[in-house]
C-alpha atoms as a PDB file:
ATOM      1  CA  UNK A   1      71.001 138.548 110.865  1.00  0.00           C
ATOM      2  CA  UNK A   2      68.446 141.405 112.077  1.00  0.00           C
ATOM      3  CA  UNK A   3      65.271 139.756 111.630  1.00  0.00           C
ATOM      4  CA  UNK A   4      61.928 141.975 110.311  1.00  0.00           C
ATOM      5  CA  UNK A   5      58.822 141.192 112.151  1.00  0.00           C
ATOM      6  CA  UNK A   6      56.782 141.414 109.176  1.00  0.00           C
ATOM      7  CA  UNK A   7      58.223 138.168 107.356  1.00  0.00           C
ATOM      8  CA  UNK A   8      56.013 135.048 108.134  1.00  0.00           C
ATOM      9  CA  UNK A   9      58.049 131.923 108.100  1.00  0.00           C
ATOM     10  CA  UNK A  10      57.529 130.283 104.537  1.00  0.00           C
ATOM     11  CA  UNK A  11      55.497 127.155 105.953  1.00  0.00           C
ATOM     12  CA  UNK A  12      52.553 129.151 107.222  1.00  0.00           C
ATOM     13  CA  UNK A  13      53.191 131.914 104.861  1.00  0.00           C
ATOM     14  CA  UNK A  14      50.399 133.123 101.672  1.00  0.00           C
ATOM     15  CA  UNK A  15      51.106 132.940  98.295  1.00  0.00           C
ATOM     16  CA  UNK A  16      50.245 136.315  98.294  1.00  0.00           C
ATOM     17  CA  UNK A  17      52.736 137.310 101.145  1.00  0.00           C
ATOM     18  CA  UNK A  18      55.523 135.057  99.938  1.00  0.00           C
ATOM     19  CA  UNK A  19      55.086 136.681  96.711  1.00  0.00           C
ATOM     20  CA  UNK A  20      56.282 140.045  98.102  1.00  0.00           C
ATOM     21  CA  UNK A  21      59.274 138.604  99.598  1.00  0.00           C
ATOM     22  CA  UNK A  22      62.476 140.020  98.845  1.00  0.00           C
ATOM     23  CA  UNK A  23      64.972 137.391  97.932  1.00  0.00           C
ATOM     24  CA  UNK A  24      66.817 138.114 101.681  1.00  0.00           C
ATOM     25  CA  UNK A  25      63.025 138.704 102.980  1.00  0.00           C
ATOM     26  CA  UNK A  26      62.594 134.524 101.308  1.00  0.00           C
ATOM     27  CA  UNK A  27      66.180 133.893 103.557  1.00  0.00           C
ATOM     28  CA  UNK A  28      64.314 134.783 106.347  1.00  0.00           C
ATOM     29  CA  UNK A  29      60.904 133.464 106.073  1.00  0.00           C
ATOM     30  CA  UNK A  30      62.905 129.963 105.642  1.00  0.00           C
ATOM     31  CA  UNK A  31      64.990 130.599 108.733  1.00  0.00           C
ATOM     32  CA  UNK A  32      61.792 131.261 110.566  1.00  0.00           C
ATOM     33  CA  UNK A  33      60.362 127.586 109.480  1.00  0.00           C
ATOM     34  CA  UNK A  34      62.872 125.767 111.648  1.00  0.00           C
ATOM     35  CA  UNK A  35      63.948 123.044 109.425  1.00  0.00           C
ATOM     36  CA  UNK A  36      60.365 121.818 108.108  1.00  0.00           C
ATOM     37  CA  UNK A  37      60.952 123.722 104.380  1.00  0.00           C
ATOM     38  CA  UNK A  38      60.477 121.368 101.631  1.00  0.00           C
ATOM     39  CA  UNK A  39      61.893 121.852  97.795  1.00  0.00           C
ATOM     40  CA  UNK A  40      60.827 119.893  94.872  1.00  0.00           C
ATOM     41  CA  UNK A  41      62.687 120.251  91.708  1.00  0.00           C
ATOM     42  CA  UNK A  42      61.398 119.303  87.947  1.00  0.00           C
ATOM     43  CA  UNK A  43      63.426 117.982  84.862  1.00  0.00           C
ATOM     44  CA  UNK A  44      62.585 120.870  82.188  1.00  0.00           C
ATOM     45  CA  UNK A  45      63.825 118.898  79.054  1.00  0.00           C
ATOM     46  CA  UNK A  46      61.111 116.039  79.848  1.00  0.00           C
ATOM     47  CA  UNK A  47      57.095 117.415  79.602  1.00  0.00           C
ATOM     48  CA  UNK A  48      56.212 116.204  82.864  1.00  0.00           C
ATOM     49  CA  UNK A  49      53.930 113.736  84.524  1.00  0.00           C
ATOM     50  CA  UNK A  50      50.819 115.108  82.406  1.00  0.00           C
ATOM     51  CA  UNK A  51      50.510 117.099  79.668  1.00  0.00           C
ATOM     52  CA  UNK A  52      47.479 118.643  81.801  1.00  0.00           C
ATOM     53  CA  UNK A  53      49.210 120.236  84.803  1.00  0.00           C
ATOM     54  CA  UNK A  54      52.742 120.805  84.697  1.00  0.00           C
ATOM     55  CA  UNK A  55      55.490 119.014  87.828  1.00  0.00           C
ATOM     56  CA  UNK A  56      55.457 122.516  89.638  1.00  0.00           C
ATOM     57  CA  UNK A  57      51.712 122.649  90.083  1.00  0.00           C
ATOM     58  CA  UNK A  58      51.498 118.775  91.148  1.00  0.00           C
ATOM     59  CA  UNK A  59      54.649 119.558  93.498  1.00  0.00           C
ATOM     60  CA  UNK A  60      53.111 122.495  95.195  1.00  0.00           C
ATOM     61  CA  UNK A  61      49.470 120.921  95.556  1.00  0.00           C
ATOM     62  CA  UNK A  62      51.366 118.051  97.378  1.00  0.00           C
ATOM     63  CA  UNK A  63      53.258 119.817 100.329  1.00  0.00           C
ATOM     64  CA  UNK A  64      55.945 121.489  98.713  1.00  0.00           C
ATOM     65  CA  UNK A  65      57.351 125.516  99.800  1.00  0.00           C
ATOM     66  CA  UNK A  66      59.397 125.533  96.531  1.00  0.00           C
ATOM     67  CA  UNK A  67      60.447 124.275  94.170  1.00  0.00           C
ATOM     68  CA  UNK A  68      63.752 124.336  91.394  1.00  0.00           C
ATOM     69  CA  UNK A  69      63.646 123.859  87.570  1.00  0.00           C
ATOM     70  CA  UNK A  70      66.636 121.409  86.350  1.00  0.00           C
ATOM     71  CA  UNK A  71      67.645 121.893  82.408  1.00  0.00           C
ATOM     72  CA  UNK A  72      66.481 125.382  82.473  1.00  0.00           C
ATOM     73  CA  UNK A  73      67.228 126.608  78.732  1.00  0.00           C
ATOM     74  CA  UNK A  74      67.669 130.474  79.093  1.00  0.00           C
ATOM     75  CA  UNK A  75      68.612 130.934  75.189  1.00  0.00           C
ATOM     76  CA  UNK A  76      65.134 128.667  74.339  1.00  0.00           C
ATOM     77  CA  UNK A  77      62.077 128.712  76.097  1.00  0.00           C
ATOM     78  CA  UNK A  78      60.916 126.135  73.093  1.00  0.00           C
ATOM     79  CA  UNK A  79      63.392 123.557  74.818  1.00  0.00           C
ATOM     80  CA  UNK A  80      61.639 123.774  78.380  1.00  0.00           C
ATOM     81  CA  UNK A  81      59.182 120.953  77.423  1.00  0.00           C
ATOM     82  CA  UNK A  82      58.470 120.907  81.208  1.00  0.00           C
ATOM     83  CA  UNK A  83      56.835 124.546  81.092  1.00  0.00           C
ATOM     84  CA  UNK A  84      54.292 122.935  78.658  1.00  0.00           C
ATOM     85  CA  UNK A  85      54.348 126.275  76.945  1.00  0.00           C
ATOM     86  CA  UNK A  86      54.903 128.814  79.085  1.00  0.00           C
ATOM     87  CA  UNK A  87      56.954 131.370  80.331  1.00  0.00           C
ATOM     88  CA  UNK A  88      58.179 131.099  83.857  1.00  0.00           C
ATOM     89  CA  UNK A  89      55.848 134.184  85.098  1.00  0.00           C
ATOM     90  CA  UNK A  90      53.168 132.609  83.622  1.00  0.00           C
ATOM     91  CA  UNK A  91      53.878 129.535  85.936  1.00  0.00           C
ATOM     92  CA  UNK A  92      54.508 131.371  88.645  1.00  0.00           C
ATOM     93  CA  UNK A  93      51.211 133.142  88.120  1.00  0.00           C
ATOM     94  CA  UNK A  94      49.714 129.652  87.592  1.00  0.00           C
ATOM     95  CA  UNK A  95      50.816 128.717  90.985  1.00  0.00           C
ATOM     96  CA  UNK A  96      50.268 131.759  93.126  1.00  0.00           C
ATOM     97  CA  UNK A  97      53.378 133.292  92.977  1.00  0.00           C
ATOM     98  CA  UNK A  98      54.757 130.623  95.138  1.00  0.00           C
ATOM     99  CA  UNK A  99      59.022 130.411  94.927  1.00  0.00           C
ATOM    100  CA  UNK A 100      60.444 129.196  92.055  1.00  0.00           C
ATOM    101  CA  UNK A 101      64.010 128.905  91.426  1.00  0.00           C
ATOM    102  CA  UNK A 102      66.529 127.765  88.832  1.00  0.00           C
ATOM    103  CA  UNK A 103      69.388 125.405  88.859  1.00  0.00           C
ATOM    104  CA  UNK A 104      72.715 126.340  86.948  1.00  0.00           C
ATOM    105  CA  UNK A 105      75.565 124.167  86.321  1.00  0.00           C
ATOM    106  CA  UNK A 106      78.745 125.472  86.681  1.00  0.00           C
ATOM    107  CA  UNK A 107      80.717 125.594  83.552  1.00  0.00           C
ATOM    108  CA  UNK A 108      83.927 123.060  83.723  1.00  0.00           C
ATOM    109  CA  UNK A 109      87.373 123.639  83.334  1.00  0.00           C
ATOM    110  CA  UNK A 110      88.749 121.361  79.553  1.00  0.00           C
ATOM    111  CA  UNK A 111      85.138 119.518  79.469  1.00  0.00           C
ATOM    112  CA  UNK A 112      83.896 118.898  75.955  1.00  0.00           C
ATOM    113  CA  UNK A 113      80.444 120.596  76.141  1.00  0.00           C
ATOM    114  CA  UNK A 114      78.993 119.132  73.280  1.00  0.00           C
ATOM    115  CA  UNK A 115      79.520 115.657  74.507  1.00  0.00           C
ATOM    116  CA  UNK A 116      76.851 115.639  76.923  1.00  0.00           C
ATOM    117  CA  UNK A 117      74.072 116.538  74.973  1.00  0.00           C
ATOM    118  CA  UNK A 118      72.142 113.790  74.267  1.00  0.00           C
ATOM    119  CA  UNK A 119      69.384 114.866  76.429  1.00  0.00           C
ATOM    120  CA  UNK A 120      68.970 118.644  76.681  1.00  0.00           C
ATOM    121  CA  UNK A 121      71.508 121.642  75.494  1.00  0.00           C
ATOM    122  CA  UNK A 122      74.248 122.033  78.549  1.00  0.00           C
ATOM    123  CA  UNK A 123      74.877 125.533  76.945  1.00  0.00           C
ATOM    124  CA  UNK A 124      71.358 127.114  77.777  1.00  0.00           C
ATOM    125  CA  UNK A 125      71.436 125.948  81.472  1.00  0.00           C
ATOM    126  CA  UNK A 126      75.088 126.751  82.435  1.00  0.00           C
ATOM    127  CA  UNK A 127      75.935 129.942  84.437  1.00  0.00           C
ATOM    128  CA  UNK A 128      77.488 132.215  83.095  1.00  0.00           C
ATOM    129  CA  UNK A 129      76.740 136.177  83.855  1.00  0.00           C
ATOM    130  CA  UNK A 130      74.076 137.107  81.055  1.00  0.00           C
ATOM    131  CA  UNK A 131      72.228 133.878  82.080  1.00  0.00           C
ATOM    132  CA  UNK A 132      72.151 134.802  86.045  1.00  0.00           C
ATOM    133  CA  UNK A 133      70.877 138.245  84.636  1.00  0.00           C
ATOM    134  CA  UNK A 134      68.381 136.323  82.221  1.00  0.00           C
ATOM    135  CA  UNK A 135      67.237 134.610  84.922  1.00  0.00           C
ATOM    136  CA  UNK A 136      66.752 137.605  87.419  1.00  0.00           C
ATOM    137  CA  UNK A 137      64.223 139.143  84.615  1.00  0.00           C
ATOM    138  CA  UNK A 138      62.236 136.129  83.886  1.00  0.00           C
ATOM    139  CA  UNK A 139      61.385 136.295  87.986  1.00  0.00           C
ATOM    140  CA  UNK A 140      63.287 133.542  89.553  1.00  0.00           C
ATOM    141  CA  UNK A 141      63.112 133.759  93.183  1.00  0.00           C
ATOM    142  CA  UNK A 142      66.562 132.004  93.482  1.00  0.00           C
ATOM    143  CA  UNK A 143      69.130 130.421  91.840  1.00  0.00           C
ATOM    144  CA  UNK A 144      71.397 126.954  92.952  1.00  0.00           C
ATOM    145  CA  UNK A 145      74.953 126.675  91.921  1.00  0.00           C
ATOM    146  CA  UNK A 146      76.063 123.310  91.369  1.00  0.00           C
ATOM    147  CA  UNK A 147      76.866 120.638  88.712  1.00  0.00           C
ATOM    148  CA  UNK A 148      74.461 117.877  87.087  1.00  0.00           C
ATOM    149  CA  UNK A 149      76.131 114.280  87.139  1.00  0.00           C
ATOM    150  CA  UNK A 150      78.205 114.222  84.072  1.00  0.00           C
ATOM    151  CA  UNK A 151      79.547 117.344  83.828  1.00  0.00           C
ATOM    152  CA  UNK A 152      83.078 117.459  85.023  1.00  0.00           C
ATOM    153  CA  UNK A 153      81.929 120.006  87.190  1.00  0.00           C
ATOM    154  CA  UNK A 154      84.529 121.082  90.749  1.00  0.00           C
ATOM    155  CA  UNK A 155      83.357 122.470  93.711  1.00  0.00           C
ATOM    156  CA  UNK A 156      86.139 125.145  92.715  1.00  0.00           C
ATOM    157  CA  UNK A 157      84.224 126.082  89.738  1.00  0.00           C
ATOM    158  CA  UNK A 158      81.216 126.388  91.795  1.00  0.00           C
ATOM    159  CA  UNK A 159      83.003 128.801  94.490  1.00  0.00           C
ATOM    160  CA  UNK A 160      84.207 130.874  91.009  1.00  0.00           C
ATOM    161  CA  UNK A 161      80.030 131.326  89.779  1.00  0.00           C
ATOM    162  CA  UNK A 162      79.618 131.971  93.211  1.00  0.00           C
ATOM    163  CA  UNK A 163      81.604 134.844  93.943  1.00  0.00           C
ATOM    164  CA  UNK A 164      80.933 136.213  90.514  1.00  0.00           C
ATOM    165  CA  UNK A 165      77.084 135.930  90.818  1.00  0.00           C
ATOM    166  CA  UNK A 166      77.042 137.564  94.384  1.00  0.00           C
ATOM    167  CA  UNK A 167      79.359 140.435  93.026  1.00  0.00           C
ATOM    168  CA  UNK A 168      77.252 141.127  90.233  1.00  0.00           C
ATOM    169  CA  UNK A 169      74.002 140.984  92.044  1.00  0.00           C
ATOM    170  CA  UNK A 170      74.343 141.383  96.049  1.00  0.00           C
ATOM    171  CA  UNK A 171      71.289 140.633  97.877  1.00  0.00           C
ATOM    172  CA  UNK A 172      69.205 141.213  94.990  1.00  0.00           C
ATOM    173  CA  UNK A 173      69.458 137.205  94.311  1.00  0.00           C
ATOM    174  CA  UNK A 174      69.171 134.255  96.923  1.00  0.00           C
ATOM    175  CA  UNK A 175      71.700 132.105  95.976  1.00  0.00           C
ATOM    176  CA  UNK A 176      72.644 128.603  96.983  1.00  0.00           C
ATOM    177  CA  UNK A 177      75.725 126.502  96.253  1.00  0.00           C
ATOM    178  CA  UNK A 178      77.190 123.294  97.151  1.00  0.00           C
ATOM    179  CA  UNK A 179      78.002 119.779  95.718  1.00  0.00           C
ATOM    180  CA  UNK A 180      75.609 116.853  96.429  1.00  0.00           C
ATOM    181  CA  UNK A 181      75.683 114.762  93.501  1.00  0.00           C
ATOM    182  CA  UNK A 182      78.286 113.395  91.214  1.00  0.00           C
ATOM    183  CA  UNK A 183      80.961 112.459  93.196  1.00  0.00           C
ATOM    184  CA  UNK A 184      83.223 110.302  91.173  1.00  0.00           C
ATOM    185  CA  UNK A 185      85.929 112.067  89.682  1.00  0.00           C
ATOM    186  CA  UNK A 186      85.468 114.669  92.807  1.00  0.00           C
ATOM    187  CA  UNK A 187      83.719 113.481  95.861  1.00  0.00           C
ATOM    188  CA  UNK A 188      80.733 115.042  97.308  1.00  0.00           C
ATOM    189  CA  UNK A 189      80.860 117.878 100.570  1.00  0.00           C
ATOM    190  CA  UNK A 190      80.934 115.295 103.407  1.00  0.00           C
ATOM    191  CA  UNK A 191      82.496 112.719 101.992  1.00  0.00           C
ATOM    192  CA  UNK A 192      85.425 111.493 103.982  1.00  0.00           C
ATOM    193  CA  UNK A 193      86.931 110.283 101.373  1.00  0.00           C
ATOM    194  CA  UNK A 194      87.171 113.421 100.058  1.00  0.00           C
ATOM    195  CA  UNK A 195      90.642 115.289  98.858  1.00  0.00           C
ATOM    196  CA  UNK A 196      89.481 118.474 100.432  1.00  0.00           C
ATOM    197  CA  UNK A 197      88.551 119.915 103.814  1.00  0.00           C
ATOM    198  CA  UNK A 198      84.257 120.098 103.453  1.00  0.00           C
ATOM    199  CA  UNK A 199      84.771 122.879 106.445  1.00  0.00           C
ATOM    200  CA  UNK A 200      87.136 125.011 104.272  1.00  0.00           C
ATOM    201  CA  UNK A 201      85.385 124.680 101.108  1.00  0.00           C
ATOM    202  CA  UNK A 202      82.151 125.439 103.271  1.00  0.00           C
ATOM    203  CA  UNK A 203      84.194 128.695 104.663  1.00  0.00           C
ATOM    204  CA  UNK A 204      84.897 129.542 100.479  1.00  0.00           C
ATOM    205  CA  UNK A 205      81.451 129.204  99.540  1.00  0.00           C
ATOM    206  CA  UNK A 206      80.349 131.338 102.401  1.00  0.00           C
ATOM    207  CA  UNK A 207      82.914 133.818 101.563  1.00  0.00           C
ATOM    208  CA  UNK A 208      82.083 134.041  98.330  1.00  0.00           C
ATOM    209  CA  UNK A 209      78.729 134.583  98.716  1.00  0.00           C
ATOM    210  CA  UNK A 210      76.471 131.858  99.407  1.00  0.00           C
ATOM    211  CA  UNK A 211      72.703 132.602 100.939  1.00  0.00           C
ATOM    212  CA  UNK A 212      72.484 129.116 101.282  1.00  0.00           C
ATOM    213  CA  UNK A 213      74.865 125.711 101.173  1.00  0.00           C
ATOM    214  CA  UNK A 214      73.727 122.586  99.402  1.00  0.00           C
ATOM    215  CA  UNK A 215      74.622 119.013 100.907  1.00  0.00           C
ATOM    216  CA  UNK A 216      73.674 115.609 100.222  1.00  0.00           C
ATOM    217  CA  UNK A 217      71.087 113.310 102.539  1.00  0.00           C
ATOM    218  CA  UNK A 218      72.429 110.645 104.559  1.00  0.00           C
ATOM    219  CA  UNK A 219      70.567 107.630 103.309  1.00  0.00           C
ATOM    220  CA  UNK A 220      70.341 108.801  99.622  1.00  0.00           C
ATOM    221  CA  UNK A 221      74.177 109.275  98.997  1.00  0.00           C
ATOM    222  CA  UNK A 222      76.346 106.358  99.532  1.00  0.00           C
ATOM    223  CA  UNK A 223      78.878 106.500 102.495  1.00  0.00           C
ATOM    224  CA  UNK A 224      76.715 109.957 103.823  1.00  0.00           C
ATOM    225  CA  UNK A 225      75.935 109.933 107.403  1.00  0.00           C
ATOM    226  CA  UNK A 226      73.877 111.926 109.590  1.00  0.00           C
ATOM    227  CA  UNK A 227      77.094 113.034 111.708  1.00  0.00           C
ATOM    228  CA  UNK A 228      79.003 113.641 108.737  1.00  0.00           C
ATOM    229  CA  UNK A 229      76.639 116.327 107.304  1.00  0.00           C
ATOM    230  CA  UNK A 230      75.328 117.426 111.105  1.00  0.00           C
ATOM    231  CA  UNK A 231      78.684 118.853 111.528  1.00  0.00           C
ATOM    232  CA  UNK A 232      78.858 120.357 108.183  1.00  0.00           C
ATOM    233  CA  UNK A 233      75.377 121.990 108.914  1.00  0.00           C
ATOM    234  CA  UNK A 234      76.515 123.285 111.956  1.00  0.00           C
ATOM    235  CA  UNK A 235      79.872 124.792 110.879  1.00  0.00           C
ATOM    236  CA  UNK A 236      77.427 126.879 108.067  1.00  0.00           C
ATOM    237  CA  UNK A 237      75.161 128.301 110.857  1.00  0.00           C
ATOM    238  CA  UNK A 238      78.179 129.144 113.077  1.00  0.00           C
ATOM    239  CA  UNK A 239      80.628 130.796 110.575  1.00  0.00           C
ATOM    240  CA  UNK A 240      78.375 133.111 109.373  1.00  0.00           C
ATOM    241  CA  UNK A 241      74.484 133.285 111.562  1.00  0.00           C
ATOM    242  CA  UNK A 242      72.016 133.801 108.735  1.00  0.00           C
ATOM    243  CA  UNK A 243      73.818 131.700 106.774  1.00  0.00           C
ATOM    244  CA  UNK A 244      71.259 128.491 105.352  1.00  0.00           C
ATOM    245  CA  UNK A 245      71.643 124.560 104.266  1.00  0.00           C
ATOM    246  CA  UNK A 246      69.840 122.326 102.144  1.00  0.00           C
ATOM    247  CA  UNK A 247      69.954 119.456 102.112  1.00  0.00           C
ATOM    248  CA  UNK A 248      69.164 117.341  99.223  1.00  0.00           C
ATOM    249  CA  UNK A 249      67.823 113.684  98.698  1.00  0.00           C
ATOM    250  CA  UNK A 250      68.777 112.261  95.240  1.00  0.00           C
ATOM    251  CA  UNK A 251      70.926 109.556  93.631  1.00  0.00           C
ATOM    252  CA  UNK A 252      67.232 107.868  91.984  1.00  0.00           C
ATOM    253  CA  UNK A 253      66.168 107.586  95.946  1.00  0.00           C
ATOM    254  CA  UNK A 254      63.496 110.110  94.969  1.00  0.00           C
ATOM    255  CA  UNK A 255      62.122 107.060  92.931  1.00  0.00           C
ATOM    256  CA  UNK A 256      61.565 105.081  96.068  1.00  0.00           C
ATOM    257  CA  UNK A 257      58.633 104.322  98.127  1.00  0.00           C
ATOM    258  CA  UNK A 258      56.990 106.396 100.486  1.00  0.00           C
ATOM    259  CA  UNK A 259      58.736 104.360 103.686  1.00  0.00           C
ATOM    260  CA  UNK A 260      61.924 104.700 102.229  1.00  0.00           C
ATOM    261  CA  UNK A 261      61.063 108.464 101.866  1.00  0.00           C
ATOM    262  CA  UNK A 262      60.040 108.955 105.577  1.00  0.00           C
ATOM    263  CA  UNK A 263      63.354 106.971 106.875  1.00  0.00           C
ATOM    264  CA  UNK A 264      65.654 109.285 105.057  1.00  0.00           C
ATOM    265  CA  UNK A 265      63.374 112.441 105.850  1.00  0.00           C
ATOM    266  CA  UNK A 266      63.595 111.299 109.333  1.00  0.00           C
ATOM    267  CA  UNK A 267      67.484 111.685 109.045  1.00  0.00           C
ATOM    268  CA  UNK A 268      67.671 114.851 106.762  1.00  0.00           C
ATOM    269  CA  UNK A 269      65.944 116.616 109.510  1.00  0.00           C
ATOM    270  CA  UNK A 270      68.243 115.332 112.481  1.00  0.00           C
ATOM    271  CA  UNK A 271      71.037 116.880 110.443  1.00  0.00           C
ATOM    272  CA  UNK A 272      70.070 120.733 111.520  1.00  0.00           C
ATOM    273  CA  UNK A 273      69.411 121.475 107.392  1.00  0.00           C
ATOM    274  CA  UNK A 274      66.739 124.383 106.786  1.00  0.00           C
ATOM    275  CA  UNK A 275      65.698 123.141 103.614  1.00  0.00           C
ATOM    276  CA  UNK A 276      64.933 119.736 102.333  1.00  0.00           C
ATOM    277  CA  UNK A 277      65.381 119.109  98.608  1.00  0.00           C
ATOM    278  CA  UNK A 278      64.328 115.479  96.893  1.00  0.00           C
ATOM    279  CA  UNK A 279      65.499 115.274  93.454  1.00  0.00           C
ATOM    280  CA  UNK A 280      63.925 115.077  89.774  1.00  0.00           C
ATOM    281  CA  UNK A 281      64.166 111.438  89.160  1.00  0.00           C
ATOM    282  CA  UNK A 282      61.083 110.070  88.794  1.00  0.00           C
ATOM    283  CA  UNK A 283      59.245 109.271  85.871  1.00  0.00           C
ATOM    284  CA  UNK A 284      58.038 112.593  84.200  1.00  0.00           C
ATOM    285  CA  UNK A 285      61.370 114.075  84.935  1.00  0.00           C
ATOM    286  CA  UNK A 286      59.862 115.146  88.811  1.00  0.00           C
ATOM    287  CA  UNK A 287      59.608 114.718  92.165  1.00  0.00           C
ATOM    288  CA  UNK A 288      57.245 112.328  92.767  1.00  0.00           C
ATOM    289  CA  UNK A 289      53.713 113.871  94.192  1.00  0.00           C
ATOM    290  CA  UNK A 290      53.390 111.264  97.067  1.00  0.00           C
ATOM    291  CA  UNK A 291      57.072 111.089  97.825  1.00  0.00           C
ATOM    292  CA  UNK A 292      56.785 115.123  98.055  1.00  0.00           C
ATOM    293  CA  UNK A 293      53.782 114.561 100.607  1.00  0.00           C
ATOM    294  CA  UNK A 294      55.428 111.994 103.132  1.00  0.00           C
ATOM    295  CA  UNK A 295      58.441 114.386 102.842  1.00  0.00           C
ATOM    296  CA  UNK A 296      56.115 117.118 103.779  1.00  0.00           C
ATOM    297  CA  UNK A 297      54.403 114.746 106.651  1.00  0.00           C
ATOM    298  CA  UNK A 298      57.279 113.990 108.054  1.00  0.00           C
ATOM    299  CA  UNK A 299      59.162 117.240 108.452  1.00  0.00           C
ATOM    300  CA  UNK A 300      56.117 119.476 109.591  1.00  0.00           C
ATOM    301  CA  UNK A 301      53.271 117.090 110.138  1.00  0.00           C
ATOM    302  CA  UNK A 302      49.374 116.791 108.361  1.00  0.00           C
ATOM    303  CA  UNK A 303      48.480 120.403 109.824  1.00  0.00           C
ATOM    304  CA  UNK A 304      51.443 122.115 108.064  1.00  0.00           C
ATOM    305  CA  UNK A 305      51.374 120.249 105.159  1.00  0.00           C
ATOM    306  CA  UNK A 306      47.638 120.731 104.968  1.00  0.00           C
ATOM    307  CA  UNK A 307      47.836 123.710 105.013  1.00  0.00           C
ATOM    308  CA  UNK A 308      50.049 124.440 102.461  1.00  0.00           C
ATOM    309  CA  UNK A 309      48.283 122.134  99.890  1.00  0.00           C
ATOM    310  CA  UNK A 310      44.834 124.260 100.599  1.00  0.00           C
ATOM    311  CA  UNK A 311      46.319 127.880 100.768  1.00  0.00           C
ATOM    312  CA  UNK A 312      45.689 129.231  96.990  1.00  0.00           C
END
């Protein structure tokens, strides 16, 4: 990966230069941070925290680099109660321009749709190729691959989106992909328990396409360890240099308290990942603000995280 001078590393960067950014230009500036980039994500199908700021804007204010909408409708914009009325530029505007990125869940082989929507429409936030495309126009900076708990979803249909996405966009999307969550009727990537080779299906994803590959915290995911997904992290920087992990605390541990938060911080980081996700679990359908701060403490220390709460 030829790096370009020009591109500050995320954690120090401005709004206003992260905002020009190409999507392999974001790659980079998060490669440059050395581990201390921090990703909040927000439940879209719940209004949020306070129906005066929206979960992004609290996120941001608190430490975060980015952050991912969950739920994303792309047929409705009505049904993105989290956007308290807007459109995603007009968040993005709302929050300097700073990147914002949408989750898709990977449609699933003889899964009954329909069955699982008692809480938001599946339809409007599964990938599919006009959606990635939808997506691309409304100004996401990047887009995750993956599958919410519920969904029946394989890693197999996530290599599938992935190859698709990258062939019908290139570099002209930063794309992540992985399986951290819902690991019953398929186990998670580091799993040993799993009935599939994590390396391999790390090699596929890669293969296919993947900017970035998305694993699950030790200490959030039962049975994860920090050597488990250390070796997983460092297979994805070897087989392809460039290549970037996340990884991602979840599982309801997002709902714990801020001690909790710094053990399992403490551990994400000793893993090698670039990027460290905590999920949407708390009430308001967010990251919690304060869990997003000792997150942000811990990884890069006050001065970093400072910073980034103060930069407008």
């Amino acid at each position: 990966m030829k790096l370009n001078p020009e591109v500050v590393r995320l954690i120090t960067a401005s709004p206003a230069q992260a905002a020009k950014y190409t999507p392999m230009e974001l790659k980079e500036s998060i490669l440059k941070s050395e581990g201390r980039v921090i990703m909040g994500q927000e439940l879209l199908f719940h209004p949020g925290i306070s129906h005066q700021v929206t979960g992004p804007e609290l996120m941001f204010a608190f430490g975060a680099d980015m952050v991912m909408l969950n739920t994303f409708d792309l047929d409705h914009n009505e049904k993105n109660l989290g956007l308290q009325g807007m459109t995603l530029m007009e968040l993005k505007e709302k929050v300097g321009y700073k990147p914002i990125g949408i989750y898709m869940g990977c449609p699933a082989k003889n899964v009954d749709i329909k069955d699982n929507e008692k809480l938001y429409r599946m339809q409007g936030m599964l990938y599919s190729k006009e959606h990635l495309l939808k997506a691309k126009e409304l100004g996401a900076d990047f887009i995750i691959l993956g599958g919410n708990p519920g969904s029946g979803t394989s890693i197999k249909d996530v290599i599938a989106a992935t190859k698709e996405a990258k062939e019908l966009l290139g570099d002209d999307i930063l794309l992540f992909s992985g399986k951290w969550e819902d690991g019953i009727v398929e186990k998670v990537l580091g799993d040993p328990l799993a009935d599939y080779d994590s390396k391999e299906i790390i090699k596929q994803l890669i293969d296919a396409g993947a900017d970035v590959i998305d694993l699950p915290a030790p200490g959030s995911r039962h049975g994860i360890t920090v050597e488990m997904i250390r070796e997983l992290v460092e297979f994805t920087h070897r087989y392809k240099p460039g290549t970037l992990a996340m990884c991602f605390l979840n599982s309801s541990v997002e709902m714990a308290d801020i001690n909790t938060i710094r053990e399992i911080s403490l551990m994400m980081k000793q893993t090698g990942a670039d990027i460290h996700a905590i999920g949407d679990g708390g009430f308001g359908g967010s990251s919690w603000p304060e869990n997003i701060y000792q997150m942000s403490v811990t990884m890069k220390g006050k001065q970093y995280t400072w910073l980034k709460m103060a930069k407008k």
